[in-house]
Protein backbone atom coordinates (compact mmCIF):
# COMPACT_ATOMS: atom_id res chain seq x y z
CA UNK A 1 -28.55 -18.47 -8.96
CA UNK A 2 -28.28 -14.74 -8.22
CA UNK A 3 -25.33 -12.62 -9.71
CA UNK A 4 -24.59 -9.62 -8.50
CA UNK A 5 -23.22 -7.36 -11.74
CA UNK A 6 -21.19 -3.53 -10.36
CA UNK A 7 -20.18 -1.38 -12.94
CA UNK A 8 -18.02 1.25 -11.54
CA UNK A 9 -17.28 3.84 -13.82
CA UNK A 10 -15.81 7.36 -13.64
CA UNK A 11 -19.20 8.69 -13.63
CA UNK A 12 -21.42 6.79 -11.40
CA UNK A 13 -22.05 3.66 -9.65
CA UNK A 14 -24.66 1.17 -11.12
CA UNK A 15 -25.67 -2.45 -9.52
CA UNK A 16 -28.34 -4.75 -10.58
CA UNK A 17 -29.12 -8.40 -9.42
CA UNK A 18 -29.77 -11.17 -12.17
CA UNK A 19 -31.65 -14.20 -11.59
CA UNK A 20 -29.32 -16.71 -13.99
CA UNK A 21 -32.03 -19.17 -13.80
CA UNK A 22 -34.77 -17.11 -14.96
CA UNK A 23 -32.87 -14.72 -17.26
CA UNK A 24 -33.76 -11.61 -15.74
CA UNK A 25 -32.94 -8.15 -14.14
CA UNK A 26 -34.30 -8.75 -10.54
CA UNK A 27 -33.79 -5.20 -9.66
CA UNK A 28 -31.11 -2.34 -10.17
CA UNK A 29 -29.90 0.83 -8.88
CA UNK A 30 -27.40 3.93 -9.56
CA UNK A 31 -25.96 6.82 -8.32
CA UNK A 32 -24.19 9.50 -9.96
CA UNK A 33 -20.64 10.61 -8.62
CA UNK A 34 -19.90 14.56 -7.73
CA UNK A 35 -18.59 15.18 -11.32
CA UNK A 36 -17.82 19.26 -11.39
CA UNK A 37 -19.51 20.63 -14.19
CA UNK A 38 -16.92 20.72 -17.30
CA UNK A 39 -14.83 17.52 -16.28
CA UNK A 40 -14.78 14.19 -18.02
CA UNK A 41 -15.72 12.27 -15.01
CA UNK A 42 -13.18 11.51 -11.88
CA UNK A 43 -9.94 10.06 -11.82
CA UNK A 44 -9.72 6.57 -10.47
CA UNK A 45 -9.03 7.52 -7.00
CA UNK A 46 -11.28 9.73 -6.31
CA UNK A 47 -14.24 7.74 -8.17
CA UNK A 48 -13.02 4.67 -6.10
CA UNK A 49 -13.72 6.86 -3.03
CA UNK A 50 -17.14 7.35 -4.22
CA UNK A 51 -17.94 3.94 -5.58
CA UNK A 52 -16.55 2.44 -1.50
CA UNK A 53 -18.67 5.06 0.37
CA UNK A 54 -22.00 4.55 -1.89
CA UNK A 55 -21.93 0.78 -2.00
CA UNK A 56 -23.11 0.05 1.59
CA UNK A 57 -26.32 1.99 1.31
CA UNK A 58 -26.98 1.18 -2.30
CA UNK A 59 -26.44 -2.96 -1.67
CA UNK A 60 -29.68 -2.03 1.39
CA UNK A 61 -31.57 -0.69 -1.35
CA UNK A 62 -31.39 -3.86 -3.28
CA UNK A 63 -33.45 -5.36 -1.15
CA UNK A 64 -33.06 -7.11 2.16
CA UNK A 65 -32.93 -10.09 1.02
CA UNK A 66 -29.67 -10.20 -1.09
CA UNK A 67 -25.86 -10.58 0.33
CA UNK A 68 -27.54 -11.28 3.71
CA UNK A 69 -26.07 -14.66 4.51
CA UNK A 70 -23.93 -17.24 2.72
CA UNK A 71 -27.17 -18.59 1.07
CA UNK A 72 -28.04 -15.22 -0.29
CA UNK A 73 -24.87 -13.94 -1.26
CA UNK A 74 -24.80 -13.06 -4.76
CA UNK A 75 -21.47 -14.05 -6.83
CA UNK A 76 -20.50 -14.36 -11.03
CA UNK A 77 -16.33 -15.20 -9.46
CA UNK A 78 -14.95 -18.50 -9.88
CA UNK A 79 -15.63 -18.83 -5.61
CA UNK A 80 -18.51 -18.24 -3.96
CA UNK A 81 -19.24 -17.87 0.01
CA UNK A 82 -20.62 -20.71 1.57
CA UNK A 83 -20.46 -20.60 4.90
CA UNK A 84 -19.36 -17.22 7.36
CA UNK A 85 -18.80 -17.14 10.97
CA UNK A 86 -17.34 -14.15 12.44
CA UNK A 87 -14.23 -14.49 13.92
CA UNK A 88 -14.04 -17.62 13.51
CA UNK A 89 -14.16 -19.23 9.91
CA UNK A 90 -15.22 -18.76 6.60
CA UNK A 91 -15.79 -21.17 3.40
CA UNK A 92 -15.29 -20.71 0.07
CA UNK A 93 -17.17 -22.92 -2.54
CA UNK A 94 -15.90 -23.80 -6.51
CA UNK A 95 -18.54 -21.89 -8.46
CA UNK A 96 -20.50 -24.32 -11.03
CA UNK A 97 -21.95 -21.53 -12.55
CA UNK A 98 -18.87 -19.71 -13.24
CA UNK A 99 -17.81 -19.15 -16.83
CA UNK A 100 -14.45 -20.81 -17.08
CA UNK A 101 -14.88 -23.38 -13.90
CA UNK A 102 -13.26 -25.99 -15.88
CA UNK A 103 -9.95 -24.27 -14.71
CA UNK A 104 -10.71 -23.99 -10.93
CA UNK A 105 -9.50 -26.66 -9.70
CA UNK A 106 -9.61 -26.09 -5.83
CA UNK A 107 -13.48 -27.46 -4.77
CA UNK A 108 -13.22 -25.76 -1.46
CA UNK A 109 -11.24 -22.68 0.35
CA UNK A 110 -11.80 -22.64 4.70
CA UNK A 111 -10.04 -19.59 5.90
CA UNK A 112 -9.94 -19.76 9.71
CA UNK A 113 -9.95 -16.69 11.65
CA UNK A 114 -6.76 -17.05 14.48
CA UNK A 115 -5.28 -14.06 16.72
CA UNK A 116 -2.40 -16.19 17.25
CA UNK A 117 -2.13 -17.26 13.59
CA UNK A 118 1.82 -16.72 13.53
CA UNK A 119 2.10 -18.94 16.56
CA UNK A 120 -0.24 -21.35 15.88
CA UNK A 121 -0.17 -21.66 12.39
CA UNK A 122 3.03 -23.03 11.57
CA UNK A 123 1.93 -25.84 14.65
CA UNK A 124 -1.07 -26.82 12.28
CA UNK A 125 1.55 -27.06 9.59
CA UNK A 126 3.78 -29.58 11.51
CA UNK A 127 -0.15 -31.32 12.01
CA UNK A 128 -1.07 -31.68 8.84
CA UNK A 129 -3.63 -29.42 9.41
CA UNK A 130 -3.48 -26.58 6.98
CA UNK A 131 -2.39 -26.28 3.45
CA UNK A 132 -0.98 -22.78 4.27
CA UNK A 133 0.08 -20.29 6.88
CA UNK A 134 3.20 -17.96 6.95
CA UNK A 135 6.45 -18.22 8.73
CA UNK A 136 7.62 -15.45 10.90
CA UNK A 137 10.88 -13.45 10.86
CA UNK A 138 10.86 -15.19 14.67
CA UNK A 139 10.57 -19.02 13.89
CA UNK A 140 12.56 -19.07 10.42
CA UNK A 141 16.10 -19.90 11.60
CA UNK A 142 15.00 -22.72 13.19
CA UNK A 143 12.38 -23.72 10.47
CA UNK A 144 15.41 -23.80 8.25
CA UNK A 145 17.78 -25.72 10.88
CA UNK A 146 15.68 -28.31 12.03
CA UNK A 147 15.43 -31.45 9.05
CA UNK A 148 11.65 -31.91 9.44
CA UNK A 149 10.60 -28.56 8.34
CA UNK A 150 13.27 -26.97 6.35
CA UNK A 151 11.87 -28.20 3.00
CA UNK A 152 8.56 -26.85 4.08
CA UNK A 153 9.82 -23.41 3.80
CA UNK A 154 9.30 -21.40 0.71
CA UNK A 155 8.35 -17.95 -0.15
CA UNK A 156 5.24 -16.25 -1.18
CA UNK A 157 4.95 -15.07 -4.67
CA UNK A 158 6.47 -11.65 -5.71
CA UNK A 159 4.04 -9.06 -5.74
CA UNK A 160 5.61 -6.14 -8.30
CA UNK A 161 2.43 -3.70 -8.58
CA UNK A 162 2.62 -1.81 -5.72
CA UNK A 163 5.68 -0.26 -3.61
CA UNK A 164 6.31 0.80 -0.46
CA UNK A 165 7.40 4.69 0.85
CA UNK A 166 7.65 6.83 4.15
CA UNK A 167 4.84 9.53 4.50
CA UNK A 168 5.73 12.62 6.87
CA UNK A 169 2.32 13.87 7.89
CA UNK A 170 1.55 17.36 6.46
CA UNK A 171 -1.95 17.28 7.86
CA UNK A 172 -0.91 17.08 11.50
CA UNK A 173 -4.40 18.93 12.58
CA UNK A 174 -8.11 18.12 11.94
CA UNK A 175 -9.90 19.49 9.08
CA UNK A 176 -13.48 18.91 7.72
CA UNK A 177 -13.86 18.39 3.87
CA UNK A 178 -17.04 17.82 2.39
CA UNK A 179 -16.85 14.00 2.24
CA UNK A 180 -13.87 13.44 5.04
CA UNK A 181 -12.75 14.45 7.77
CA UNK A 182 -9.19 14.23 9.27
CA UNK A 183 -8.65 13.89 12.62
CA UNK A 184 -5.23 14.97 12.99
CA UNK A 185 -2.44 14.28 15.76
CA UNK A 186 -2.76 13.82 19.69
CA UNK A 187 -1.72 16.52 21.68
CA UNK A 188 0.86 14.30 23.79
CA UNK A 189 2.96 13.88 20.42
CA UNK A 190 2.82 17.50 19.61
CA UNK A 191 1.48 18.40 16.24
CA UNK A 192 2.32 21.96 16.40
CA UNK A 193 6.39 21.16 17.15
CA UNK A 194 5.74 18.65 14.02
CA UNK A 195 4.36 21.56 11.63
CA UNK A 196 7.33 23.41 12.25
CA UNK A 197 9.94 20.79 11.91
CA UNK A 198 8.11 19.43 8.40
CA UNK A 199 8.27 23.02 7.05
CA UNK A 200 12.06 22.70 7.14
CA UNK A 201 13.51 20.94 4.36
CA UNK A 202 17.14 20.08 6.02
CA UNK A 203 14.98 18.39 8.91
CA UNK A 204 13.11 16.38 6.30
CA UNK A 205 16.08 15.66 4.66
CA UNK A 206 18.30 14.24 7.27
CA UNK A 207 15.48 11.33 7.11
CA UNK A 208 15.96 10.65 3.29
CA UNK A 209 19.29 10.75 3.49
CA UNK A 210 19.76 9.12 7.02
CA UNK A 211 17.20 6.37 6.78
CA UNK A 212 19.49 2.76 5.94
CA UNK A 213 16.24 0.76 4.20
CA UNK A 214 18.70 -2.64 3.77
CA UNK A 215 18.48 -2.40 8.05
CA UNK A 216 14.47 -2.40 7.37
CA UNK A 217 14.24 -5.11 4.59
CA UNK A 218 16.82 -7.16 6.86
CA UNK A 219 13.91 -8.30 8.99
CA UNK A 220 11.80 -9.57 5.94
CA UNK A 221 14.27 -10.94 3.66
CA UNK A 222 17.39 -11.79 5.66
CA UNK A 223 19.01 -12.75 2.30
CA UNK A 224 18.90 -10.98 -0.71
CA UNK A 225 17.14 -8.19 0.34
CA UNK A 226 18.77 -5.59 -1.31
CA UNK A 227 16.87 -6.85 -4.66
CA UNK A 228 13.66 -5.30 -2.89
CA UNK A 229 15.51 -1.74 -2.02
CA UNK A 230 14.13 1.12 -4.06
CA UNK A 231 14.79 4.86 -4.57
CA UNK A 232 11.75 5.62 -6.74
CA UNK A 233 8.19 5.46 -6.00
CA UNK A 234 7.70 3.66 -9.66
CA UNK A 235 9.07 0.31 -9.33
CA UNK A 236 11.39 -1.34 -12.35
CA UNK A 237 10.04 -2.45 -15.15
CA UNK A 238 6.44 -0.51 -15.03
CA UNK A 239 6.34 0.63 -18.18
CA UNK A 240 8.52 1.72 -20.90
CA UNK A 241 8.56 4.87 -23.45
CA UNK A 242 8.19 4.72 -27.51
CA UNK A 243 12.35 3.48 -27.42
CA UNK A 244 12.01 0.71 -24.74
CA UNK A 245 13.68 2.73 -22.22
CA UNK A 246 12.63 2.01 -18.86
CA UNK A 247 10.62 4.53 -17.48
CA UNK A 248 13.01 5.24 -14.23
CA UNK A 249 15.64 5.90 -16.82
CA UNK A 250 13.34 8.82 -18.12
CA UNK A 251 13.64 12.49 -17.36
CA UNK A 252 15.60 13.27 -14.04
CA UNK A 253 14.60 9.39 -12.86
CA UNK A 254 17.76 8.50 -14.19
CA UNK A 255 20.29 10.50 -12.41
CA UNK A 256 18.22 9.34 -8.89
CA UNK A 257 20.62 6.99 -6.88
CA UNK A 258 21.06 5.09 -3.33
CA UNK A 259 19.96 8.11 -0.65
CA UNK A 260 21.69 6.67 2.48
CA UNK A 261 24.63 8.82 3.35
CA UNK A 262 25.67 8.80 7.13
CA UNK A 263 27.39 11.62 6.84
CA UNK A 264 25.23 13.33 4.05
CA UNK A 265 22.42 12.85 7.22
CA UNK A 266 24.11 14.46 9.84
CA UNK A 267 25.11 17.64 7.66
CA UNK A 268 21.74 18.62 7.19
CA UNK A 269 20.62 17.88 10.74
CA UNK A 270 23.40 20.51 11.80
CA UNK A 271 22.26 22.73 9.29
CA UNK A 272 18.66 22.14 10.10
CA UNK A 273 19.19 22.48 14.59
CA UNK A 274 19.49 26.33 14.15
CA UNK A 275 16.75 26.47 11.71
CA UNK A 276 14.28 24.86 13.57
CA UNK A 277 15.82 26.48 17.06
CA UNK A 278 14.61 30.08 15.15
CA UNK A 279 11.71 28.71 14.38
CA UNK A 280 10.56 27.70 18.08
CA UNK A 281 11.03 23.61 17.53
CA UNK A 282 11.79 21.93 20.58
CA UNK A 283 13.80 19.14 21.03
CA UNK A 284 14.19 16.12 20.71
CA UNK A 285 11.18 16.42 18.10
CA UNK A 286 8.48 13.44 19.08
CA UNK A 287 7.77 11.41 15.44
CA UNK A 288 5.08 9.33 15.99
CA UNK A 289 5.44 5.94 14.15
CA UNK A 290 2.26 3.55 14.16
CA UNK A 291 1.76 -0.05 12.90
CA UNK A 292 -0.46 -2.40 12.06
CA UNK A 293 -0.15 -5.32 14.69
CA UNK A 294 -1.79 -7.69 11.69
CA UNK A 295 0.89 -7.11 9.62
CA UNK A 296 3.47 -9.65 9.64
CA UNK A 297 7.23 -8.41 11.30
CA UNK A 298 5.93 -4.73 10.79
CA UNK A 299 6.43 -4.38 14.49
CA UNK A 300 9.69 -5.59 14.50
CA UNK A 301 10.61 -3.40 11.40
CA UNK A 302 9.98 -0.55 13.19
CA UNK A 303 11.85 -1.61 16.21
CA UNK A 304 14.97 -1.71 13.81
CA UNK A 305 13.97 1.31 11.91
CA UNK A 306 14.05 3.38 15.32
CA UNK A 307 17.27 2.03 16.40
CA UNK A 308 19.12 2.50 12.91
CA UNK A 309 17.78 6.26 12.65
CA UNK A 310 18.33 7.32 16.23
CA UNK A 311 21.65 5.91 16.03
CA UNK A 312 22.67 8.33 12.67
CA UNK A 313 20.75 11.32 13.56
CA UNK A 314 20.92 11.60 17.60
CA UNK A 315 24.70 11.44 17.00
CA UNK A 316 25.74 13.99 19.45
CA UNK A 317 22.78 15.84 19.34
CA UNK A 318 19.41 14.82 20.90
CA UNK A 319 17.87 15.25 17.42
CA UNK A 320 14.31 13.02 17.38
CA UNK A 321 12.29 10.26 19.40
CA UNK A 322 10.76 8.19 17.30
CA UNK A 323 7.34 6.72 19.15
CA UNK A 324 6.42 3.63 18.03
CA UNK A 325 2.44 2.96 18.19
CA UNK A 326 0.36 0.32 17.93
CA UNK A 327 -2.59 0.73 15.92
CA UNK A 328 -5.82 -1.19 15.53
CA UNK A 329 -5.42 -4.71 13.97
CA UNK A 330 -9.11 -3.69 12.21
CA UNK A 331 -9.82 -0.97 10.03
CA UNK A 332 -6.07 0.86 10.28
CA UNK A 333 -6.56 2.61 7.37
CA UNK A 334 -9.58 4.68 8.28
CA UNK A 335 -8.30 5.00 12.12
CA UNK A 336 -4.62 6.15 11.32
CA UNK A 337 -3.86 6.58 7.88
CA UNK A 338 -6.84 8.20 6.45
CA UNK A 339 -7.40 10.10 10.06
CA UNK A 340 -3.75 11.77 9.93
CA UNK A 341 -3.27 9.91 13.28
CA UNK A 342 0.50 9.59 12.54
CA UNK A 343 3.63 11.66 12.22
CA UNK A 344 5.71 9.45 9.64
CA UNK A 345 4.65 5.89 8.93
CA UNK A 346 5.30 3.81 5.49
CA UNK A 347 2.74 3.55 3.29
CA UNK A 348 1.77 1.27 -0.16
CA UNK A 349 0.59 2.60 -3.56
CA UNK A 350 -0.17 -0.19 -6.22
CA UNK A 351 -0.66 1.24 -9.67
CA UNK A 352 -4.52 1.14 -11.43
CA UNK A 353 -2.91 1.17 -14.82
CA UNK A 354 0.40 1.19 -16.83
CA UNK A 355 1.22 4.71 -17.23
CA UNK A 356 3.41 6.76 -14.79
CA UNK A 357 0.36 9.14 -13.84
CA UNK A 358 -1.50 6.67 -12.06
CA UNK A 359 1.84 6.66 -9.48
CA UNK A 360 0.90 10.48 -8.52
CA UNK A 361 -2.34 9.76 -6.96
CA UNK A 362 -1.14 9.81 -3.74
CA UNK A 363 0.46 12.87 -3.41
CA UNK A 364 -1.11 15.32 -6.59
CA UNK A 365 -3.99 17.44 -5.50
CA UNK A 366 -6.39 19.16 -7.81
CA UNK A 367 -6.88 22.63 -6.21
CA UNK A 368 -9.70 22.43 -3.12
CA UNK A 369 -9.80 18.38 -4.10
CA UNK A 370 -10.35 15.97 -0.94
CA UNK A 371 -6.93 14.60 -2.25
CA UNK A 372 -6.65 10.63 -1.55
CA UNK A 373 -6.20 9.85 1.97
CA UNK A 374 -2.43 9.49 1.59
CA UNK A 375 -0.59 13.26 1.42
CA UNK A 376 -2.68 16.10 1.93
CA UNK A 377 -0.16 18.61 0.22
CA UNK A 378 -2.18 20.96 -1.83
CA UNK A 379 -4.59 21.18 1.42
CA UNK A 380 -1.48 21.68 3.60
CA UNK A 381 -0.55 25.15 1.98
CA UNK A 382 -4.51 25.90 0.80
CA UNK A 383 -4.72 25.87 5.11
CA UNK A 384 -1.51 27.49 6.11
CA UNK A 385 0.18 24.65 7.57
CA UNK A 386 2.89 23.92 5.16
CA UNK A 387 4.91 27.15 4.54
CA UNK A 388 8.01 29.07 2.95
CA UNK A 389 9.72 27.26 0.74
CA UNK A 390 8.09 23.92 1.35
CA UNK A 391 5.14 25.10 0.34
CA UNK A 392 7.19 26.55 -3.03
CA UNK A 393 7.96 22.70 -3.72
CA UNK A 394 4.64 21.24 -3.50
CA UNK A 395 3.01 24.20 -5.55
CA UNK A 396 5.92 23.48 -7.78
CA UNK A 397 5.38 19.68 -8.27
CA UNK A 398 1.67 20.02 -8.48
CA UNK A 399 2.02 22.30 -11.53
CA UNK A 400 4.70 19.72 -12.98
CA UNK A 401 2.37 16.92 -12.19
CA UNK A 402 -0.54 18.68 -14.13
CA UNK A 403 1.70 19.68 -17.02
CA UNK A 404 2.66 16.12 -17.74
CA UNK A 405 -0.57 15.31 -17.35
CA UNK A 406 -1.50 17.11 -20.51
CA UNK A 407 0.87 15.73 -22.82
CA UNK A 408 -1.39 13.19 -24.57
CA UNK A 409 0.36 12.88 -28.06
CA UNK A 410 4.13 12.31 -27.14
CA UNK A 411 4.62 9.48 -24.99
CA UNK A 412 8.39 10.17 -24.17
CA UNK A 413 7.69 13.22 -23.88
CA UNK A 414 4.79 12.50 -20.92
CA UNK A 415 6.84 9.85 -19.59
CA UNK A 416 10.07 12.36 -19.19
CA UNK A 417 8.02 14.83 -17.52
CA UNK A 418 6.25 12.38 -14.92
CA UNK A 419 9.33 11.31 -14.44
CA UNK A 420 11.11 14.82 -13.44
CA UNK A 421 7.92 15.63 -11.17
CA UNK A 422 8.81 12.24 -9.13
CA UNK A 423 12.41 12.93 -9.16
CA UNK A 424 11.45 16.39 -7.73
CA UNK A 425 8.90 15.11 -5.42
CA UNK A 426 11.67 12.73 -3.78
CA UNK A 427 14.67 15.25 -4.30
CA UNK A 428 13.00 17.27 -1.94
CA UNK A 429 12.24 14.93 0.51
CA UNK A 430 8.35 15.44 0.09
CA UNK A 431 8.28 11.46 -0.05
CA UNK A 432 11.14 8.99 1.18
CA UNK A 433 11.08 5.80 -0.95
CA UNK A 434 11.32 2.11 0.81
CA UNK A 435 11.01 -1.09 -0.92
CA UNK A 436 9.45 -3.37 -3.34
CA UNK A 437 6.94 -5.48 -0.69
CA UNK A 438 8.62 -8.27 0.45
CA UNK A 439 7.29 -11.57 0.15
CA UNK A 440 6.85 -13.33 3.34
CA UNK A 441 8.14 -17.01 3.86
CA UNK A 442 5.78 -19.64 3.84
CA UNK A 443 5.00 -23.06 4.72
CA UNK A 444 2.29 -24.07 1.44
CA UNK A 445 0.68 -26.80 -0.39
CA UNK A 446 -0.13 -24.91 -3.17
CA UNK A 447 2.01 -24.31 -6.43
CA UNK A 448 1.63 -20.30 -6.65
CA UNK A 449 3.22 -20.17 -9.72
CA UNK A 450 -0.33 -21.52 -11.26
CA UNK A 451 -1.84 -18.44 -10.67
CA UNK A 452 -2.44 -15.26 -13.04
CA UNK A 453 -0.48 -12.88 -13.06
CA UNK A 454 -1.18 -8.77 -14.27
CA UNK A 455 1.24 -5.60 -13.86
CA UNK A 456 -1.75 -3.88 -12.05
CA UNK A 457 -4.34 -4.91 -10.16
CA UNK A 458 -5.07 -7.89 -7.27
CA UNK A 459 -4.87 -10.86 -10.04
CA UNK A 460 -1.93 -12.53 -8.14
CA UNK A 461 -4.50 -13.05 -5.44
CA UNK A 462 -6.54 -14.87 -7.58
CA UNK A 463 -6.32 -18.91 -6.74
CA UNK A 464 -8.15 -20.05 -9.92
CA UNK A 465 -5.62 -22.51 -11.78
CA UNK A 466 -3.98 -23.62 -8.42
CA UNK A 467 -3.24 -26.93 -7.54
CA UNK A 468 -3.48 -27.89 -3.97
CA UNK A 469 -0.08 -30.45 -3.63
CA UNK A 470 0.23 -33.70 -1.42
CA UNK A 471 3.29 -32.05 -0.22
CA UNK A 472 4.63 -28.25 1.25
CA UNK A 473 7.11 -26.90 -0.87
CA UNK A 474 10.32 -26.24 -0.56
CA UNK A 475 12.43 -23.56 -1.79
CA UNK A 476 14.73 -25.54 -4.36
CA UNK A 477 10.18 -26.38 -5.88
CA UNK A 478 9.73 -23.07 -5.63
CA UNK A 479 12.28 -21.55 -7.94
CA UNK A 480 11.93 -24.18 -10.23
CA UNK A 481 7.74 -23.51 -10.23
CA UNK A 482 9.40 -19.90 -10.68
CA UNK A 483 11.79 -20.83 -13.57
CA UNK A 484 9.06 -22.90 -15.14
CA UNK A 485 6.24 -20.58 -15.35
């Protein structure tokens, strides 16, 4: 058998192929990352840039004939790819080679490939014909009504390593950096009225304070929603300082409270309608709000999301239009989020490692850095775009960011000081924070409560030590899996 072995470091990336049967390197290859000369490698997001971007043409130099079909693949995971049909199917194997197979106990994973999965999935489940497909905000109700399927209804399992935000798009034009390049807006949603109206913190704040995320979670989790609501990008629980305090009750964290304030809202859109009138904005001022149609409900979440914000802040005053767009089901990342092709969308974060700095990574630039395809802020001001006192904040948090950053010996004293360069980050509406993601509801075979589990990383993904049932659970065998675990 061939294993593939990647080593991905914060200095370069190395991969080699090794024949298990003949114990031997087969070949190997590396290349170094752009380390500037005096630093101790990249940080994690950067180098994971690097590592995604040299992989393709360092896998072709391997050889042609490795990872070139199912029966070439290489693999060490407790899975390997059997079969692959584009669009259409694709089989995963139990690994015999794998080091701790004796607790896989799934022998074979099909994944079909369906447009219409949300339609015709939960008919396969009603079949027989799947062990698992998910259960739309549309169909629930009457999942949970009807006796033949309302104890096939459960919930997918908590995922508490990443959270969700609202971006405003500082980077509204195209620029060329020396590994990227960002497209920027279309002219019909007008990216120069945008640059005006995101230089002016009242506009930016009657979003953080007018936004009503228990409307948005509503769609997801029509009960008990509110235990997904956040107002931090750091979700509970992270991590903790020297005491045990948790870190959102560090530093300036722990006077940050519930943002939505009708009334809070419209005050600074009055205060903000002369502003921007000085300025040249036009109104109402377009906000461009794409989704990903392969995203489950996130279609419908915006729906709600426009109604619930037009509703506080076009209050007698034609304020904003919020556009919503649909964006490619394939590759959104690279063709909206990473391209700039957006005006204010929500976005995800899930943390490398347990220690607040790893939560900055999407909005702290080093100066002339790339940054990481999320905020552009340092590259906003470096190119004139971001302005006056806006610009003041962002200079201000990246400085906070990088003093907390070298506070190595103190650990409440680090975590306080991450912790006031969030709080300041969110205070002045630079970010707007959303939710804890919501797991969807389910019709499954499978007891998910099995499964690993890690503060960080994709290990509740993982389906080694999953049982496939002779039954779909139901909610009242979910929480008890839950309580059990």
């Amino acid at each position: 058998m061939l294993t593939l072995g990647i080593d991905t470091s914060n200095y370069a990336t190395s991969l080699a192929v090794f024949d298990t049967d003949a114990g031997e390197v087969v070949c190997d290859c590396k290349k170094f990352l752009p380390v500037k000369e005096g630093q101790l490698g990249l940080r994690q997001s950067d180098a994971l840039f690097h590592h995604t971007a040299a992989l393709p043409a360092m896998l072709a130099e391997l050889g042609d004939q490795f990872c070139t079909s199912a029966e070439t693949a290489c693999n060490c995971g407790a899975f390997y790819l059997a079969e692959y049909t584009p669009l259409e199917s694709w089989v995963m194997k139990k690994n015999p080679e794998n080091y701790d197979k004796d607790n896989v106990y799934i022998d074979t994973i099909r994944y079909i490939y369906n447009q219409e999965e949300l339609i015709s999935g939960p008919e396969m489940v009603r079949r027989g014909e799947i062990d698992q497909a998910t259960i739309s905000s549309d169909i629930l109700d009457s999942w949970l009504s009807d006796d033949t399927t309302k104890d096939m209804v459960s919930m997918d399992r908590p995922n508490t390593n990443y959270t969700y935000f609202y971006m405003f798009n500082f980077m509204p034009f195209s620029h060329e950096f020396s590994n990227w390049s960002v497209e920027g807006m279309d002219a019909e949603y007008e990216p120069e009225n945008w640059a005006k109206a995101i230089n002016n913190t009242n506009f930016r704040k009657s979003f953080l304070y007018g936004i009503n995320n228990s409307v948005t979670l509503a769609v997801k989790a029509p009960e008990g929603y509110d235990n997904y609501k956040l107002n931090t990008i750091t979700p509970p629980s992270f991590c903790a300082n020297a005491d045990g305090v948790d870190y959102l009750k560090c530093g300036d964290l722990a006077n940050i409270t519930e943002f939505f304030d009708e009334a809070k809202a419209k005050e600074y859109r009055d205060a903000a309608i002369p502003e921007l009138t000085a300025a040249g904005v036009t109104f109402p001022i377009k906000v461009q709000m794409p989704y990903n149609p392969s995203s489950t409900d996130w279609d419908k979440q915006c729906q709600v999301f426009k109604q619930q914000v037009e509703g506080v802040l076009n209050d007698g005053f034609d304020f904003v239009e919020i556009i919503i767009t649909q964006g490619p089901s394939d590759n959104f990342l690279n063709a909206v989020r990473r391209a700039g092709a957006y005006e204010f969308m929500s976005y995800y974060w899930g943390a490398d490692y347990s220690d607040p700095e790893t939560e900055v990574y999407p909005f702290y630039q080093e100066a002339g850095d790339r940054g990481t395809c999320y905020a552009f802020l340092r590259t906003g001001v470096e190119d004139g775009i971001i302005t006056g006192e806006t610009a003041g904040y962002v200079m201000t948090y990246m400085d906070m960011v990088e003093k907390a950053k070298a506070i190595t010996a103190d650990l409440d004293a680090r975590y306080a000081a991450f912790a006031d360069a969030e709080a300041y980050l969110i205070e002045n509406a630079l970010v707007i924070p959303l939710s804890l993601p919501v797991p969807p509801y389910i019709a499954t075979r499978l007891n998910l409560w099995e499964g690993q589990y890690a503060p960080t990383g994709f290990s509740t993904n993982r389906l080694k030590g999953i049982h496939i049932l002779d039954h779909y659970v139901s909610m009242d065998e979910y929480n008890h899996n839950r309580d059990a675990r």
